[in-house]
Protein backbone atom coordinates (compact mmCIF):
# COMPACT_ATOMS: atom_id res chain seq x y z
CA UNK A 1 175.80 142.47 221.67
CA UNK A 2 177.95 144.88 220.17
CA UNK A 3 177.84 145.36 215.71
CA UNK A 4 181.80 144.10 215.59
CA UNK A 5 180.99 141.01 217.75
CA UNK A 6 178.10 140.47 216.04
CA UNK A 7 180.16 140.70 212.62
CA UNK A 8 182.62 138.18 213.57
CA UNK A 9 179.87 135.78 214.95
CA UNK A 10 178.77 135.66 211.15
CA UNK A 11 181.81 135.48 209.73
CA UNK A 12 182.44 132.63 211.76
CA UNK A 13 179.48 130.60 210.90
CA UNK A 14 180.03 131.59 207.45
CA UNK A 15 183.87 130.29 207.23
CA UNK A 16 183.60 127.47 209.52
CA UNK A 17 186.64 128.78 212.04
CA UNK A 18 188.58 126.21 213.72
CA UNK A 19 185.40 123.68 212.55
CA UNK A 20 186.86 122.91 209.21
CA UNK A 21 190.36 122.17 207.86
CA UNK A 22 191.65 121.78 204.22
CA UNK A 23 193.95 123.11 201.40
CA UNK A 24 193.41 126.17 200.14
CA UNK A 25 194.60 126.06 196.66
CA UNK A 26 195.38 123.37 194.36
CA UNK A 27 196.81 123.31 190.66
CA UNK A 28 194.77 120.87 188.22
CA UNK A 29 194.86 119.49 184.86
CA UNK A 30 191.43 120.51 183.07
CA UNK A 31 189.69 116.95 182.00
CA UNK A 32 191.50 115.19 185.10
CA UNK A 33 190.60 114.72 188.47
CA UNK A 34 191.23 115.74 191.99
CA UNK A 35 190.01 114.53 195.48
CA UNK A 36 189.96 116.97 198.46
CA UNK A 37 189.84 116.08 201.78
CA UNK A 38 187.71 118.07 204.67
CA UNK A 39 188.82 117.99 208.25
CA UNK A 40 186.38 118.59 210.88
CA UNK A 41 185.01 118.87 214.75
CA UNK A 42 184.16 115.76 216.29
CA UNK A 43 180.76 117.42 217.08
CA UNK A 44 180.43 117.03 213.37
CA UNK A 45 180.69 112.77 213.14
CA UNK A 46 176.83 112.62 213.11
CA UNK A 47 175.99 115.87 210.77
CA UNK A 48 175.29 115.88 207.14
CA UNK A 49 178.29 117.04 204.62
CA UNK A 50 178.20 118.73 201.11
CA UNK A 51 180.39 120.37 198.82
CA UNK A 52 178.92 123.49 197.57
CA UNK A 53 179.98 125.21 194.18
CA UNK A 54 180.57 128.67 194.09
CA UNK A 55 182.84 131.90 194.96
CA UNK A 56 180.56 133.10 197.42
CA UNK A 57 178.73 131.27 200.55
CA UNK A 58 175.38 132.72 199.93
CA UNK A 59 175.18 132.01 196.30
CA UNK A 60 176.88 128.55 196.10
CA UNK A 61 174.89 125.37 195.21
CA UNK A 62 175.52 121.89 196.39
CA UNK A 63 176.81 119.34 194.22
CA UNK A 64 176.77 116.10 196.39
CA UNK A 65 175.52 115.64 199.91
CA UNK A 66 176.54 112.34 202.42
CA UNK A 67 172.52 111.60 202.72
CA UNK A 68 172.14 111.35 199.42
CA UNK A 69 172.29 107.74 198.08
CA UNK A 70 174.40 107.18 195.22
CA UNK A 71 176.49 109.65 193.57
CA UNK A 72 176.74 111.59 189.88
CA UNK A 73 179.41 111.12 187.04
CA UNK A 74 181.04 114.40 188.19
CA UNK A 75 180.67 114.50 191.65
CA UNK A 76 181.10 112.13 194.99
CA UNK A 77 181.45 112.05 198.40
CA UNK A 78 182.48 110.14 201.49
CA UNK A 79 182.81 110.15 204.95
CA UNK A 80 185.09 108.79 207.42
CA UNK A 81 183.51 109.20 210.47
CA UNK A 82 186.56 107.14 212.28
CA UNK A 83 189.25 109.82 210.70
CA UNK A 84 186.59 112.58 210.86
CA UNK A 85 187.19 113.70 207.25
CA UNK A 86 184.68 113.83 204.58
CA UNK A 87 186.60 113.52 201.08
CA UNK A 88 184.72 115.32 197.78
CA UNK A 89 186.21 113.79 194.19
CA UNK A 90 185.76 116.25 191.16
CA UNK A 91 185.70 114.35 187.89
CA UNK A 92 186.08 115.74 184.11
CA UNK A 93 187.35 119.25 185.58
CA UNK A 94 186.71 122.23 183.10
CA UNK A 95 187.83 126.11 183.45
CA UNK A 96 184.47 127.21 185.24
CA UNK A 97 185.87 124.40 188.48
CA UNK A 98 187.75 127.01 190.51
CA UNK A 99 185.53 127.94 193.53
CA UNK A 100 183.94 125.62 196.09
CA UNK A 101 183.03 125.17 200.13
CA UNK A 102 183.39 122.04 202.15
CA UNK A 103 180.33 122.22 204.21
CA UNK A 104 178.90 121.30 207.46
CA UNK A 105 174.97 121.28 207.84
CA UNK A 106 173.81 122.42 211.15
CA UNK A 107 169.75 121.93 211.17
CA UNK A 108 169.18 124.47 214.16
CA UNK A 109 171.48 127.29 213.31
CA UNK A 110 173.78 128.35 210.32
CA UNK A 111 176.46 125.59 208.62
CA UNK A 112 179.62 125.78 208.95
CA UNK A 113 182.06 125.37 205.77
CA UNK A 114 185.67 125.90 204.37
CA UNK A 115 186.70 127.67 200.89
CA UNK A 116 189.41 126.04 198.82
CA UNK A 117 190.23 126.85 195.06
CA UNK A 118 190.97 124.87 191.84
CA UNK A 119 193.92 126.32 189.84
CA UNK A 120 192.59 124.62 186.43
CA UNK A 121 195.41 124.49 183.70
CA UNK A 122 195.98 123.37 180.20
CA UNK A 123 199.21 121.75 181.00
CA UNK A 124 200.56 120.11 183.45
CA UNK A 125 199.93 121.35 186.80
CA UNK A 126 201.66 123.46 188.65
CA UNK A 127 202.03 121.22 191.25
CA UNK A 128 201.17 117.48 191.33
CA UNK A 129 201.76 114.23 192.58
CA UNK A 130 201.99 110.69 190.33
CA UNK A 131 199.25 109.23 192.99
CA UNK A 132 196.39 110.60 195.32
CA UNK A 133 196.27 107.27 196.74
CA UNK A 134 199.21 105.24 198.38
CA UNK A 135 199.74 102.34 200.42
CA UNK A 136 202.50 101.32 202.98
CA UNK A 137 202.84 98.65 205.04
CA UNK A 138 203.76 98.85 209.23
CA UNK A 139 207.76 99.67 209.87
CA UNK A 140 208.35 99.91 206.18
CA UNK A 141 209.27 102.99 204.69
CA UNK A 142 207.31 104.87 201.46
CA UNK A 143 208.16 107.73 199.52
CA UNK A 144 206.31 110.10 197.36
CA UNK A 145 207.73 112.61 194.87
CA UNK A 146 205.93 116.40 194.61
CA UNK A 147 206.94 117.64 190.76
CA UNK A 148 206.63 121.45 190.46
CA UNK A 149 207.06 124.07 187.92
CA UNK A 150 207.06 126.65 190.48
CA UNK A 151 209.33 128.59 192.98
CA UNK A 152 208.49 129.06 196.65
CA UNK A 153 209.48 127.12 199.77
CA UNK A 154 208.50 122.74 199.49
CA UNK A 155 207.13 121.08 202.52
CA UNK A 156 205.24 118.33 203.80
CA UNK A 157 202.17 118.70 206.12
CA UNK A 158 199.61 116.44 207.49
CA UNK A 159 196.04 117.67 207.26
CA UNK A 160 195.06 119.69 210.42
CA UNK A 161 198.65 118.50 212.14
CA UNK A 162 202.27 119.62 211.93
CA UNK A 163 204.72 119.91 208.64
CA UNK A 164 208.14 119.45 208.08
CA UNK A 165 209.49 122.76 205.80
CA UNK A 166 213.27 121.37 206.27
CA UNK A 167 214.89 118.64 205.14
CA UNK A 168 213.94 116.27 208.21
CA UNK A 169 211.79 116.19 211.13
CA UNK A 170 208.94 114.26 212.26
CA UNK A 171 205.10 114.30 212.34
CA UNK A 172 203.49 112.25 214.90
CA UNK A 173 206.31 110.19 215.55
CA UNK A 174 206.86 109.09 212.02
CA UNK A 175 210.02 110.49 210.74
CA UNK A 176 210.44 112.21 207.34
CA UNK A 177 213.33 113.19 204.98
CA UNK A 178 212.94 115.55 202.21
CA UNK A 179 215.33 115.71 199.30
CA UNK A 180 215.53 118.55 197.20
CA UNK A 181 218.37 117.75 194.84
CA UNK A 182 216.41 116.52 192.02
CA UNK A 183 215.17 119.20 189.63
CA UNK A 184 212.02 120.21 189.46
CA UNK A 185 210.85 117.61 192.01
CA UNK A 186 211.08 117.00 196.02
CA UNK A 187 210.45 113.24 197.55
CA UNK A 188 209.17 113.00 200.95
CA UNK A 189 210.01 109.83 202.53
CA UNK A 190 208.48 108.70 206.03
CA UNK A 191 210.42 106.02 207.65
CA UNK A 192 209.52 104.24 210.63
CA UNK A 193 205.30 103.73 208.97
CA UNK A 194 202.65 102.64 211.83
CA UNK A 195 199.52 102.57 212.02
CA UNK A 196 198.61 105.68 213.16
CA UNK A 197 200.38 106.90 210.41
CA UNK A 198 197.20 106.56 208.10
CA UNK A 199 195.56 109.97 206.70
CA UNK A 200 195.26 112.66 204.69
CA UNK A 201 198.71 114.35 203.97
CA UNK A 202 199.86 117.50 201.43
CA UNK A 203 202.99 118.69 199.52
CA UNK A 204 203.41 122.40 199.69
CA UNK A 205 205.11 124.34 197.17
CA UNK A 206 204.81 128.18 197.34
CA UNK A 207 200.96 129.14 197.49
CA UNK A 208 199.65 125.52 196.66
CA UNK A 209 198.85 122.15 198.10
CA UNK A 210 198.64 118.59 196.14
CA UNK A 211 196.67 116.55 199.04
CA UNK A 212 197.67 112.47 198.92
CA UNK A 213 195.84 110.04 201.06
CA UNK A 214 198.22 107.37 203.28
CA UNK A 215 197.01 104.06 204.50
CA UNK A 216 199.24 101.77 206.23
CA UNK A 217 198.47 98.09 206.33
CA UNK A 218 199.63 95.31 208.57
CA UNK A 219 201.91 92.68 207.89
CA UNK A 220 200.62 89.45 207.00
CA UNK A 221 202.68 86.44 207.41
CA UNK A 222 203.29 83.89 204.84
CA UNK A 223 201.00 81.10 205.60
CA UNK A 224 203.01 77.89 205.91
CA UNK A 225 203.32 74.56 203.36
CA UNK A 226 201.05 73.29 205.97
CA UNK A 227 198.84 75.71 206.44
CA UNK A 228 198.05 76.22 202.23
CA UNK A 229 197.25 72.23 202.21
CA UNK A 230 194.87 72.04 204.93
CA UNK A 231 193.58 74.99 203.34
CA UNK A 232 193.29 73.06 200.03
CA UNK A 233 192.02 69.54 201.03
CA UNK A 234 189.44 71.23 203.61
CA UNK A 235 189.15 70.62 207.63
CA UNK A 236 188.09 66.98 207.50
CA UNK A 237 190.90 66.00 205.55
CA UNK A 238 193.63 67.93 207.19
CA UNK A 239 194.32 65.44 210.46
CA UNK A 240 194.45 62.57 207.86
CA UNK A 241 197.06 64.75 205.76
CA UNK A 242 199.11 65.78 208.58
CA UNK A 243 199.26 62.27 209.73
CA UNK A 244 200.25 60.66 206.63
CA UNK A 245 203.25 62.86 206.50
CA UNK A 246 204.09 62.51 209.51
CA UNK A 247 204.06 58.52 208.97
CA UNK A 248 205.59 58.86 205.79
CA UNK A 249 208.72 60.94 207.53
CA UNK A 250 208.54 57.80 209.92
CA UNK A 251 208.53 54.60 207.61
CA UNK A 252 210.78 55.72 204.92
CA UNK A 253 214.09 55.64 206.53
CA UNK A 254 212.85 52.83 208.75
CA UNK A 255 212.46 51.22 205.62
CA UNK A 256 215.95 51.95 204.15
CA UNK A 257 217.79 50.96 207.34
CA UNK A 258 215.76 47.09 207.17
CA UNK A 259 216.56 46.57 203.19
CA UNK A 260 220.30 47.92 204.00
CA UNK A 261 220.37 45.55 206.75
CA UNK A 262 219.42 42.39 204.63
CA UNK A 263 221.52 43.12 202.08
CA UNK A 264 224.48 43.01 204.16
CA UNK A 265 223.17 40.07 205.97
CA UNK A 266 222.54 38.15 202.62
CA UNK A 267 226.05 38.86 201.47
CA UNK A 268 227.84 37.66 204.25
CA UNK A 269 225.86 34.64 204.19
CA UNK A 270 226.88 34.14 201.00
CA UNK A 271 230.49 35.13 201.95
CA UNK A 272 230.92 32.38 204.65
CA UNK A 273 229.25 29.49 202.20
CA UNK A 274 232.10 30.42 199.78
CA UNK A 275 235.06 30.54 202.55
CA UNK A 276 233.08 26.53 203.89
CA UNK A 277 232.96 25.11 200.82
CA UNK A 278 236.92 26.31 199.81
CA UNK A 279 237.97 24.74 203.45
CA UNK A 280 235.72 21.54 202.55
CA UNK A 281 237.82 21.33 199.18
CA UNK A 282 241.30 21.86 200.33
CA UNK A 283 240.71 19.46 203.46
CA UNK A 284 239.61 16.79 200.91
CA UNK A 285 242.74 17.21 198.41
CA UNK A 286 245.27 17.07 201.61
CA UNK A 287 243.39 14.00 202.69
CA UNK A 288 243.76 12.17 199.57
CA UNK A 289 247.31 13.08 199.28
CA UNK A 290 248.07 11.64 202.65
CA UNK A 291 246.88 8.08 201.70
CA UNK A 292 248.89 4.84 200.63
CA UNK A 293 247.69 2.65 198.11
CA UNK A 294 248.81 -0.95 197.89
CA UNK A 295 248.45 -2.42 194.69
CA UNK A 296 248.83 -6.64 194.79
CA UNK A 297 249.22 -8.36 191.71
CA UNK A 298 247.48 -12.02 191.54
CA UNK A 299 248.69 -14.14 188.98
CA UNK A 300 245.45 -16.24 187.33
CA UNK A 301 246.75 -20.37 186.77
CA UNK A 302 244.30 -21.85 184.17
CA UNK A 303 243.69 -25.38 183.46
CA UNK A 304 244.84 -27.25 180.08
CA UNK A 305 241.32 -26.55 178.80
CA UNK A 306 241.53 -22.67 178.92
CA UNK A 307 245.09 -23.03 178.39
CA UNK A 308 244.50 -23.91 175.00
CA UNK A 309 241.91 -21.67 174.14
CA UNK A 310 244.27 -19.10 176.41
CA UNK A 311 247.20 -20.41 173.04
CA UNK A 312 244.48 -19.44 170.38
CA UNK A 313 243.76 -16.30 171.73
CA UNK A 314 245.86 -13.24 173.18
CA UNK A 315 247.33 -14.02 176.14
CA UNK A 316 244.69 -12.26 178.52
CA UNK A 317 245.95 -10.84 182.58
CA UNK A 318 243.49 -9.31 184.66
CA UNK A 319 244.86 -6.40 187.36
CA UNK A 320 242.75 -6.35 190.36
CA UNK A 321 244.01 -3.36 192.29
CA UNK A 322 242.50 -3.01 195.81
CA UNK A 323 243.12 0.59 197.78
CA UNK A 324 242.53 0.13 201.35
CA UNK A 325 241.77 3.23 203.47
């Protein structure tokens, strides 16, 4: 084995070539926080991961590992075995936070690992994003806006895939728009979200990278009127709920239509006793119109007896009128 080949074997273990992906350099506010994510192999799913602190490999110390159980105030760690990307979170950053190594530990030979850099500032940073995290939902569209106070070309990249330095293209199907227009800001938009489209992705400006972290979510359906009651009144009421309604839809117009029905019925009933007992009337006023009456006159003889009790009183004539139908 020749000295240069042997030279570029270490340097390969010690950088972590083509094993490890992330940003290189990112501006940060000291006090805040940042989260940096670590791209790496698949051979890697089942290996321990660290973040070590320090400029140099060989004198760097590790801060958090993945088999350790819990994590400090300062420091943390996860790992997303699915996305293969182990994410390190830096809390409370001061001025001595500037150089650090994603790591890979390899029990039976050296570990493999990947330098990035903190730009710590005073101000604002130099380039930054309102959210690390965001959240979009399948087909929709979400946009993110990369403020910077420096010049240098803008772009949009996804971590260990393709970018889009223009002001369109697409990255794994999903397209994206970039508008430069507004000062001292870019917005990326992706249109078209899936779910596939879930990962780690980075503005660029110039020199430096501001990683933000995707996940897209699937629509979920409003849950019908139906669907919240039976929820509500539990399974072993829900057949008697559904059925009530349903018998309630039922009765209540067959209701209306009988008490609609009766009333009608009632008032023509009461209609045609009117219009009989008119008839009954006029028939009985034409009748008696239509009928003679004979009136006889009977003179009454007395005897002498009551003819002089007839001269002491009025004279007295009784009318006996008889009507003969």
């Amino acid at each position: 084995m020749s000295v240069h080949f042997s030279i570029a074997l270490f340097f390969t273990g010690l950088t972590g070539l083509h094993s490890i992906t992330t940003v290189s350099e990112v501006s940060v506010k000291a006090g805040g926080s940042i989260s940096i994510p670590c791209l790496y192999d698949s051979k890697y799913t089942h290996h321990v991961k660290y973040l070590c602190r320090g400029h140099k490999w060989v004198t760097c110390s590790y801060t958090v590992k993945t088999d350790e159980a819990g994590s400090s105030q300062r420091f943390s760690i996860s790992d997303d075995k699915d996305q293969r990307i182990f994410t390190v979170t830096i809390n409370n950053l001061t001025d001595d936070d500037s150089h650090y190594w994603c790591i890979v530990e390899i029990k039976d030979g050296s570990d493999v690992g990947k330098y990035f850099r903190l730009s710590v500032t005073r101000g604002s940073p130099l380039l930054y994003v309102d959210h690390q995290e965001m959240t979009g939902f399948n087909g929709d569209d979400v946009t993110i806006s990369c403020y910077h106070s420096i010049s240098g070309e803008g772009g949009w990249c996804r971590l260990g895939g393709s970018c889009v330095m223009e002001s369109s293209g697409s990255i794994d199907g999903t397209t994206v728009i970039i508008n430069v227009n507004v000062p001292g800001a870019f917005t990326v938009t992706m249109r078209g979200l899936r779910t596939e489209s879930s990962g780690w992705y980075f503005c660029v400006k110039g020199d430096l990278q501001m990683p933000v972290h995707l996940t897209v979510n699937e629509k979920q359906e409003r849950p019908s009127t139906t669907a919240r009651i039976s929820t509500i009144l539990g399974p072993g009421q829900r057949n008697y709920h559904n059925a009530s309604i349903y018998a309630l839809g039922f009765t209540l117009p067959l209701v209306i239509l009988i008490t609609v029905v009766l009333i009608i019925w009632v008032l023509m009933k009461q209609f045609n006793l009117n219009v009989a007992q008119s008839s009954a009337a006029a028939v009985a006023i034409r009748d008696e119109s239509d009928v003679d009456v004979n009136v006889t006159y009977s003179p009454v003889i007395t005897t002498s007896h009551q003819a002089q009790e007839t001269q002491v009183k009025d004279e007295a004539v009784t009318y006996s009128a008889l009507a003969f139908q």
